[in-house]
PDB file of N, CA and C in Angstrom:
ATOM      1  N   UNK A   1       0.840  -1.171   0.000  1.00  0.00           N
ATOM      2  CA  UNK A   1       0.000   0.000   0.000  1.00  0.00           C
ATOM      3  C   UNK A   1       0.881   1.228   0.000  1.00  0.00           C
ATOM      4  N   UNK A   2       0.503   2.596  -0.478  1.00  0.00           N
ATOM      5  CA  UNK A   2       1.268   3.723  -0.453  1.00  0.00           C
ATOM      6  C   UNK A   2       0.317   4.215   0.675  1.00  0.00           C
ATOM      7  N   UNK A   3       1.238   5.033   0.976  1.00  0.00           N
ATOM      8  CA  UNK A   3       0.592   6.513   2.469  1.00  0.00           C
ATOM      9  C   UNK A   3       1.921   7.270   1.963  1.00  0.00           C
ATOM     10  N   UNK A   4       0.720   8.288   2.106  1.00  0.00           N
ATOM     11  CA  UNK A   4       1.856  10.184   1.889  1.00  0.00           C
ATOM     12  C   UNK A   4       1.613  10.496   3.150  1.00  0.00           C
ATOM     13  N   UNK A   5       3.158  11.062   3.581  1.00  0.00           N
ATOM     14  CA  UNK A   5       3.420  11.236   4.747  1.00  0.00           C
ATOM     15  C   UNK A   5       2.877  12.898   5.298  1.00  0.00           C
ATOM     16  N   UNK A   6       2.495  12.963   6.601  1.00  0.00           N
ATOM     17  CA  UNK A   6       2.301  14.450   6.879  1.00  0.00           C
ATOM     18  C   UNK A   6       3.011  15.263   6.505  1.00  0.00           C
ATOM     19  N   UNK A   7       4.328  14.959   7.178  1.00  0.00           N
ATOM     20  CA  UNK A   7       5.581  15.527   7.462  1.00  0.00           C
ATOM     21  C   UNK A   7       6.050  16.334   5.929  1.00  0.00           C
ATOM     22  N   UNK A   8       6.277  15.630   5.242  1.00  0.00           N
ATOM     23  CA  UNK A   8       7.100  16.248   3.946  1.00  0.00           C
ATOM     24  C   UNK A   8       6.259  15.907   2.812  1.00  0.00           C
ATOM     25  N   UNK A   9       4.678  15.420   2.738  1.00  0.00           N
ATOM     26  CA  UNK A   9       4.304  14.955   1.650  1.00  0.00           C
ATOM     27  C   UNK A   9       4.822  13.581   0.586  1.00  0.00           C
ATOM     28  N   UNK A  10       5.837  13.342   0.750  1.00  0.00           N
ATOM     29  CA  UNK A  10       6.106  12.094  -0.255  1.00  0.00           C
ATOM     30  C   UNK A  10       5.470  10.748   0.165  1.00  0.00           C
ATOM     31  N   UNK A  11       5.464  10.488  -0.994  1.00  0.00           N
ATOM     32  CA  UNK A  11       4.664   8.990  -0.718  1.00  0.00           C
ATOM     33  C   UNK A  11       5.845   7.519  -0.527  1.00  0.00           C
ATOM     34  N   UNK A  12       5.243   6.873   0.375  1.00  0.00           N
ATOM     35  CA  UNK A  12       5.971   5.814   0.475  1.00  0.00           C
ATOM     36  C   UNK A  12       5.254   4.013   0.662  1.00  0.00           C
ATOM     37  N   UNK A  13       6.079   3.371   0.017  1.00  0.00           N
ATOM     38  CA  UNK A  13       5.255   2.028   0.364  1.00  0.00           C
ATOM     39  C   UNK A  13       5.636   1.599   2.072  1.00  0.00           C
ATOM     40  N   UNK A  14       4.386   0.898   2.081  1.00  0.00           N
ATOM     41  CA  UNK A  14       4.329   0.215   3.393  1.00  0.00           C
ATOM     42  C   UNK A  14       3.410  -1.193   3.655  1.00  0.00           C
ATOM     43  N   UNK A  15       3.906  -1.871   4.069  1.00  0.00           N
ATOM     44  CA  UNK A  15       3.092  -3.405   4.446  1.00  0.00           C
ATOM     45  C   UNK A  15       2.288  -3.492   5.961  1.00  0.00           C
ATOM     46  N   UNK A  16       1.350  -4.006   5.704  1.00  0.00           N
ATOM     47  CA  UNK A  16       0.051  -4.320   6.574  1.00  0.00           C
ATOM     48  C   UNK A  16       0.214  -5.622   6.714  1.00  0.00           C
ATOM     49  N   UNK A  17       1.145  -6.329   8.100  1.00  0.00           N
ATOM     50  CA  UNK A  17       1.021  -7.594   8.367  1.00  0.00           C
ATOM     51  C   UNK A  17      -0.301  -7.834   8.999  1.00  0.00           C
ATOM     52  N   UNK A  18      -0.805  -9.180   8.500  1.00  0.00           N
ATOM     53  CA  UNK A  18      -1.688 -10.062   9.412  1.00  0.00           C
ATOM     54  C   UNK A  18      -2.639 -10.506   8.316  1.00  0.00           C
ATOM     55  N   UNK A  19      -3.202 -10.966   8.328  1.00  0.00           N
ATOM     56  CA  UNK A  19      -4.348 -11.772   7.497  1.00  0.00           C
ATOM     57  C   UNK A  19      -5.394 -11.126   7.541  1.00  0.00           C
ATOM     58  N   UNK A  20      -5.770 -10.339   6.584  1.00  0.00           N
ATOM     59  CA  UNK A  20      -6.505  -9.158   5.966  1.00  0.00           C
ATOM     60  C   UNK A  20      -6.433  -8.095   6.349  1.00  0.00           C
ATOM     61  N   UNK A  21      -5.459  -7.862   7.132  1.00  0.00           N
ATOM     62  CA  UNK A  21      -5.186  -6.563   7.809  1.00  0.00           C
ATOM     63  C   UNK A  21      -5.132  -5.095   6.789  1.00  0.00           C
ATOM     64  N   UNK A  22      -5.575  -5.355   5.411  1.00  0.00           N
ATOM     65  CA  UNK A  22      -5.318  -4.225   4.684  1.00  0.00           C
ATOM     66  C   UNK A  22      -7.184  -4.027   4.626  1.00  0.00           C
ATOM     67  N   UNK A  23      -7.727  -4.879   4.966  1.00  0.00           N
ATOM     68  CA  UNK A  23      -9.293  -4.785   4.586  1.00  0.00           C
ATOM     69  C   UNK A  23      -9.738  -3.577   5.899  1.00  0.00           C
ATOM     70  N   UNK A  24      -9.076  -3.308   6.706  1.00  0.00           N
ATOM     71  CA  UNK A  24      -9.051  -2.572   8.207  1.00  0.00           C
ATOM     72  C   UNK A  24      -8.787  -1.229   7.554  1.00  0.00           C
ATOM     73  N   UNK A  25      -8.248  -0.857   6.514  1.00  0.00           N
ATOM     74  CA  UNK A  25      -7.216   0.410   6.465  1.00  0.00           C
ATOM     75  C   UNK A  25      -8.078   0.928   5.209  1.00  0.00           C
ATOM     76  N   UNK A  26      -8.614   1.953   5.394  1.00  0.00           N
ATOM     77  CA  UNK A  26      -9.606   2.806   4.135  1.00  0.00           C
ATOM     78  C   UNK A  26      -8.928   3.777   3.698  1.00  0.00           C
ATOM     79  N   UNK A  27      -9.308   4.562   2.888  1.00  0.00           N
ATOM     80  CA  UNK A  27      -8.357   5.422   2.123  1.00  0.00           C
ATOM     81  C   UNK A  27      -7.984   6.577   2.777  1.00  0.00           C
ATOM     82  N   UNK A  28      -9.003   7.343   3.577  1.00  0.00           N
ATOM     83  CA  UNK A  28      -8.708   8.818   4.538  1.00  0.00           C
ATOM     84  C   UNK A  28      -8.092   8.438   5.890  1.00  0.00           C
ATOM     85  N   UNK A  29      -7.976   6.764   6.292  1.00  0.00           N
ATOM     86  CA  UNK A  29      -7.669   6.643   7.732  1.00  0.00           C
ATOM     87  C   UNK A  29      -5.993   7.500   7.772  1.00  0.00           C
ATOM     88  N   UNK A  30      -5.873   7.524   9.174  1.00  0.00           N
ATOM     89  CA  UNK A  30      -4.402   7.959   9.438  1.00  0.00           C
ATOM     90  C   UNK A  30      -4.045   7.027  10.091  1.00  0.00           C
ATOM     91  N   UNK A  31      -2.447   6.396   9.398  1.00  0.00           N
ATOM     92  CA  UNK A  31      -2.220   5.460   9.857  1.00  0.00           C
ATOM     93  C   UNK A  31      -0.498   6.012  10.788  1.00  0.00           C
ATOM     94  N   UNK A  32      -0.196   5.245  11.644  1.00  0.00           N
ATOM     95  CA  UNK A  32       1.127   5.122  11.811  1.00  0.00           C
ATOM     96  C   UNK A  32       1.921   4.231  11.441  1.00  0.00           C
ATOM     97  N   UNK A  33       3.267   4.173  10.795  1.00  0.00           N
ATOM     98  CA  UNK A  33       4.369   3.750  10.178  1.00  0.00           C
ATOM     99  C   UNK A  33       5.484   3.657  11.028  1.00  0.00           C
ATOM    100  N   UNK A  34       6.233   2.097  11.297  1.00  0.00           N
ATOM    101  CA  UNK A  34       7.590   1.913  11.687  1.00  0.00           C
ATOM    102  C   UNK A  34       8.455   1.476  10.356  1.00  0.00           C
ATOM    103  N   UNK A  35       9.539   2.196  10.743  1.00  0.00           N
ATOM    104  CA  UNK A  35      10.766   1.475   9.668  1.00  0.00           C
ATOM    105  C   UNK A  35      10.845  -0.064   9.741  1.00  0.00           C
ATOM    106  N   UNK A  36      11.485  -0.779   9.114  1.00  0.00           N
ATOM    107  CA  UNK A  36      11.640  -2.306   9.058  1.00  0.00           C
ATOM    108  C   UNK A  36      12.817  -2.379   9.599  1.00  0.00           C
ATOM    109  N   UNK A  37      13.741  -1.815  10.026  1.00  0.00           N
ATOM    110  CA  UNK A  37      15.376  -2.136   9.885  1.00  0.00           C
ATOM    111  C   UNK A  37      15.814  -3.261   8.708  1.00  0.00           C
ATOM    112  N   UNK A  38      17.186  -3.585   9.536  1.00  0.00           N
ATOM    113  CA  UNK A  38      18.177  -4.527   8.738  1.00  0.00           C
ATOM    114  C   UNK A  38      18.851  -3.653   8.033  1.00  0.00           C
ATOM    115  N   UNK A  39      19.917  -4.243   7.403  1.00  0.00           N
ATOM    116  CA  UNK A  39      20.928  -3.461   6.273  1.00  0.00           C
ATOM    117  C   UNK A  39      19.903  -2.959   5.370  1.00  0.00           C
ATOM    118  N   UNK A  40      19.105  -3.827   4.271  1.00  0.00           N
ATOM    119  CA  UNK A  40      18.513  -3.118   3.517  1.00  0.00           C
ATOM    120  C   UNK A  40      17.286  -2.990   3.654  1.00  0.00           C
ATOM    121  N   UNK A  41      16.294  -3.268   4.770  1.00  0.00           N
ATOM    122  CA  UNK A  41      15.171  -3.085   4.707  1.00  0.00           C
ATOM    123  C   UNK A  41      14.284  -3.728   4.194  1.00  0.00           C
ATOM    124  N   UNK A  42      14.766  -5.136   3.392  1.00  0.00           N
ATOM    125  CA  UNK A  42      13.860  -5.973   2.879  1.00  0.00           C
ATOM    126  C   UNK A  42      13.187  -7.081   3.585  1.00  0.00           C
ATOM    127  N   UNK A  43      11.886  -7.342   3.955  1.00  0.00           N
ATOM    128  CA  UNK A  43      11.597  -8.268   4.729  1.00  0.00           C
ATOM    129  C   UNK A  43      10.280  -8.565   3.882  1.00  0.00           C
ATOM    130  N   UNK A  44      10.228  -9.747   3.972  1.00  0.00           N
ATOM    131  CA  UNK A  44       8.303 -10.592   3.919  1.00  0.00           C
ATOM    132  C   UNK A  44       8.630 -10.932   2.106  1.00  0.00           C
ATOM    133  N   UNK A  45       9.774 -10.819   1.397  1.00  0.00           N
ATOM    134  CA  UNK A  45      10.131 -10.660   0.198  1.00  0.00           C
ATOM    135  C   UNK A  45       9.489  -9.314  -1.043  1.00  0.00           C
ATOM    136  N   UNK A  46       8.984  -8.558  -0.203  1.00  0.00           N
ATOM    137  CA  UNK A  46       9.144  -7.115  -0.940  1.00  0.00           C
ATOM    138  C   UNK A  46       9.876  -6.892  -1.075  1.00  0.00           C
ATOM    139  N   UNK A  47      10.396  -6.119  -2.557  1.00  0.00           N
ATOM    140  CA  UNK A  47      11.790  -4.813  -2.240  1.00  0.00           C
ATOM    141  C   UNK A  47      10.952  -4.315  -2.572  1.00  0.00           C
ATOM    142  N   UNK A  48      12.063  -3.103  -1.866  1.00  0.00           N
ATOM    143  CA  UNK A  48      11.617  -1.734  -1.716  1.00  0.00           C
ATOM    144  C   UNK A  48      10.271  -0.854  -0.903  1.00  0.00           C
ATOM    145  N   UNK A  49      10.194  -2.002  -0.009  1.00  0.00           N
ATOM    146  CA  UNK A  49       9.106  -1.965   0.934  1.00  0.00           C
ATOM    147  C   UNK A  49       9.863  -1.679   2.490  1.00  0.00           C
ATOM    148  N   UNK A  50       9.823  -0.399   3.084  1.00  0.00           N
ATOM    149  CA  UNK A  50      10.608   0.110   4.018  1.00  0.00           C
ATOM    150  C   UNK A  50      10.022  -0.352   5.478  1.00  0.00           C
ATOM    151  N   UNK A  51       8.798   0.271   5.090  1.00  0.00           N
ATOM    152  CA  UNK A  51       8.186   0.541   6.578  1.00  0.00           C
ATOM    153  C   UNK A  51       6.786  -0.565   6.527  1.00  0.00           C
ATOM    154  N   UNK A  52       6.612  -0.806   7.844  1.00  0.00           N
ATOM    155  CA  UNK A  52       5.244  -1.702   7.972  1.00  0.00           C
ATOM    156  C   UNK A  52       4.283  -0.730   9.512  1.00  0.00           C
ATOM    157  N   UNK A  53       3.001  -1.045   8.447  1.00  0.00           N
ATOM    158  CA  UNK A  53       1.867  -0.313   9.388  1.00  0.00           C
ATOM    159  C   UNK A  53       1.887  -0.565  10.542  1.00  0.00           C
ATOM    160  N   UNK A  54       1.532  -0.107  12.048  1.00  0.00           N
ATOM    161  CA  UNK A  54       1.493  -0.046  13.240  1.00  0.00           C
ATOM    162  C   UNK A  54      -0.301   0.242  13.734  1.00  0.00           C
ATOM    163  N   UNK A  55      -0.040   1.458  13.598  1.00  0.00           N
ATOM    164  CA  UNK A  55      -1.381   1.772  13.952  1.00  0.00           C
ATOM    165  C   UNK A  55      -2.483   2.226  12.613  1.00  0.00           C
ATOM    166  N   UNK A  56      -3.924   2.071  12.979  1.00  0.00           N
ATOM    167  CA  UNK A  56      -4.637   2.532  11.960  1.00  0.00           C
ATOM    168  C   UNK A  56      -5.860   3.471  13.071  1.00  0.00           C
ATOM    169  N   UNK A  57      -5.809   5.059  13.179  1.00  0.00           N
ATOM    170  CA  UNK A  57      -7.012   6.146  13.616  1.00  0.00           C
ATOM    171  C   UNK A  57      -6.076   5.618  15.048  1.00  0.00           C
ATOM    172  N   UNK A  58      -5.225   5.421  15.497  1.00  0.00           N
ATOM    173  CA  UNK A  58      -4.756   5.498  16.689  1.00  0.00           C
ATOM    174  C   UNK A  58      -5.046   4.185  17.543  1.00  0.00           C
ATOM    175  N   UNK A  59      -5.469   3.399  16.936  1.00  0.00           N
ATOM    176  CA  UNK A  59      -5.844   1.779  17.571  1.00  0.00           C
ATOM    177  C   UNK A  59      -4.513   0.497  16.668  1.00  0.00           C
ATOM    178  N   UNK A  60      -4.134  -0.288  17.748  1.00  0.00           N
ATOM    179  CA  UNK A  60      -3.190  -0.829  17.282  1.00  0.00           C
ATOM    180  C   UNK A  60      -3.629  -2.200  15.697  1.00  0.00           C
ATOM    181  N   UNK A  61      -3.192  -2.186  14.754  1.00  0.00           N
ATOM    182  CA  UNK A  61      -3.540  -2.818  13.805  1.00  0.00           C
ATOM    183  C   UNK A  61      -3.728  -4.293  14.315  1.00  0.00           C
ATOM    184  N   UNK A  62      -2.806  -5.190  15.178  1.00  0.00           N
ATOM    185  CA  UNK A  62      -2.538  -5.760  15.240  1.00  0.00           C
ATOM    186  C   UNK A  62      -4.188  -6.228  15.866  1.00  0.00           C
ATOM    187  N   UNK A  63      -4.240  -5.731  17.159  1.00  0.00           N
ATOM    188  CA  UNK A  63      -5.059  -5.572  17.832  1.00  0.00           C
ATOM    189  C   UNK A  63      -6.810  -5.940  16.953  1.00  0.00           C
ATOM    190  N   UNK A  64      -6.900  -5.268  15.962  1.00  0.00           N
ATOM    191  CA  UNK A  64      -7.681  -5.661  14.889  1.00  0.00           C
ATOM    192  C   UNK A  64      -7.904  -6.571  14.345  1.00  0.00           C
ATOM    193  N   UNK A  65      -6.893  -6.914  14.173  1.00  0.00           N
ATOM    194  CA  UNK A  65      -6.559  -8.201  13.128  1.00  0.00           C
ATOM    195  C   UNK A  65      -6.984  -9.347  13.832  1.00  0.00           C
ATOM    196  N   UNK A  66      -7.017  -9.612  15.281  1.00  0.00           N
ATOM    197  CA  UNK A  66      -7.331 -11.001  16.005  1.00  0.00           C
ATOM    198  C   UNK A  66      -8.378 -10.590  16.505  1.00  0.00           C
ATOM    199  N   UNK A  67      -9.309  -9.160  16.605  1.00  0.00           N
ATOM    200  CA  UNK A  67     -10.447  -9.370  17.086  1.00  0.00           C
ATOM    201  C   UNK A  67     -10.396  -8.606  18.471  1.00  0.00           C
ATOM    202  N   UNK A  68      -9.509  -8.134  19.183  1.00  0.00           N
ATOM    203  CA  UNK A  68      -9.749  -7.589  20.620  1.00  0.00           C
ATOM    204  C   UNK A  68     -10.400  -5.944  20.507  1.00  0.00           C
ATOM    205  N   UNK A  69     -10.483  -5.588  19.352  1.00  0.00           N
ATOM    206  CA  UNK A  69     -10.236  -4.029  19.047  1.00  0.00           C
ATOM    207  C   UNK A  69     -11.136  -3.786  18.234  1.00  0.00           C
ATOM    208  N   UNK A  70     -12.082  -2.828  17.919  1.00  0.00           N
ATOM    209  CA  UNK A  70     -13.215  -2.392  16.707  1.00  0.00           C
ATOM    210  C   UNK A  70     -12.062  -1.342  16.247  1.00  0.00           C
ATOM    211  N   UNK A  71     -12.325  -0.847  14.809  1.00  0.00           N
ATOM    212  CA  UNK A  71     -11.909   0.553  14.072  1.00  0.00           C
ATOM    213  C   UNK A  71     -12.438   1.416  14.926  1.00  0.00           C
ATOM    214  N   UNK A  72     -12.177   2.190  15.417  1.00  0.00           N
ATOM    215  CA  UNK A  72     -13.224   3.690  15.563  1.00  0.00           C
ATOM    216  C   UNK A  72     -13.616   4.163  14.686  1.00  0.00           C
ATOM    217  N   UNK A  73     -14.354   5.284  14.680  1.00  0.00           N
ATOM    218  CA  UNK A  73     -15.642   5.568  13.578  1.00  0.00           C
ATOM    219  C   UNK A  73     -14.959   7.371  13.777  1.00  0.00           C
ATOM    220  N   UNK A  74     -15.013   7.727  12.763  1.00  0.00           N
ATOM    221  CA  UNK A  74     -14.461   9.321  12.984  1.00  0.00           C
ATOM    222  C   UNK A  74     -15.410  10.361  12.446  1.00  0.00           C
TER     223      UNK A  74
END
């Protein structure tokens, strides 16, 4: 998935672990982004895939994904 960042506007890819965890994430949500580390940043066999989603409207993604957590409604 792409997200343009607040900060400076550019867009960047990012991965949504978990098993449908991208079906959680709508187009206006605000999400939060961690880097991946490692030397180059490649993990899950993307390149060029840096960062993976964290949060989605301030609720943890993860959290979603197994059921403990609803989206909030904005």
């Amino acid at each position: 998935m792409r997200v343009q960042l607040i900060k400076n506007g550019r867009q960047v890819s990012a991965f949504a672990v978990g098993d449908g965890a991208i079906n959680f994430i709508d187009e206006h949500d605000e999400v939060e982004i961690e880097g991946i580390g490692g030397v180059s940043g490649v993990r899950w066999g993307y390149s060029g895939v840096r960062y993976v989603v964290t949060k989605v409207n301030n609720v943890c993604l993860h959290e979603m994904v197994i059921g403990r957590k609803e989206k909030p409604r904005r």
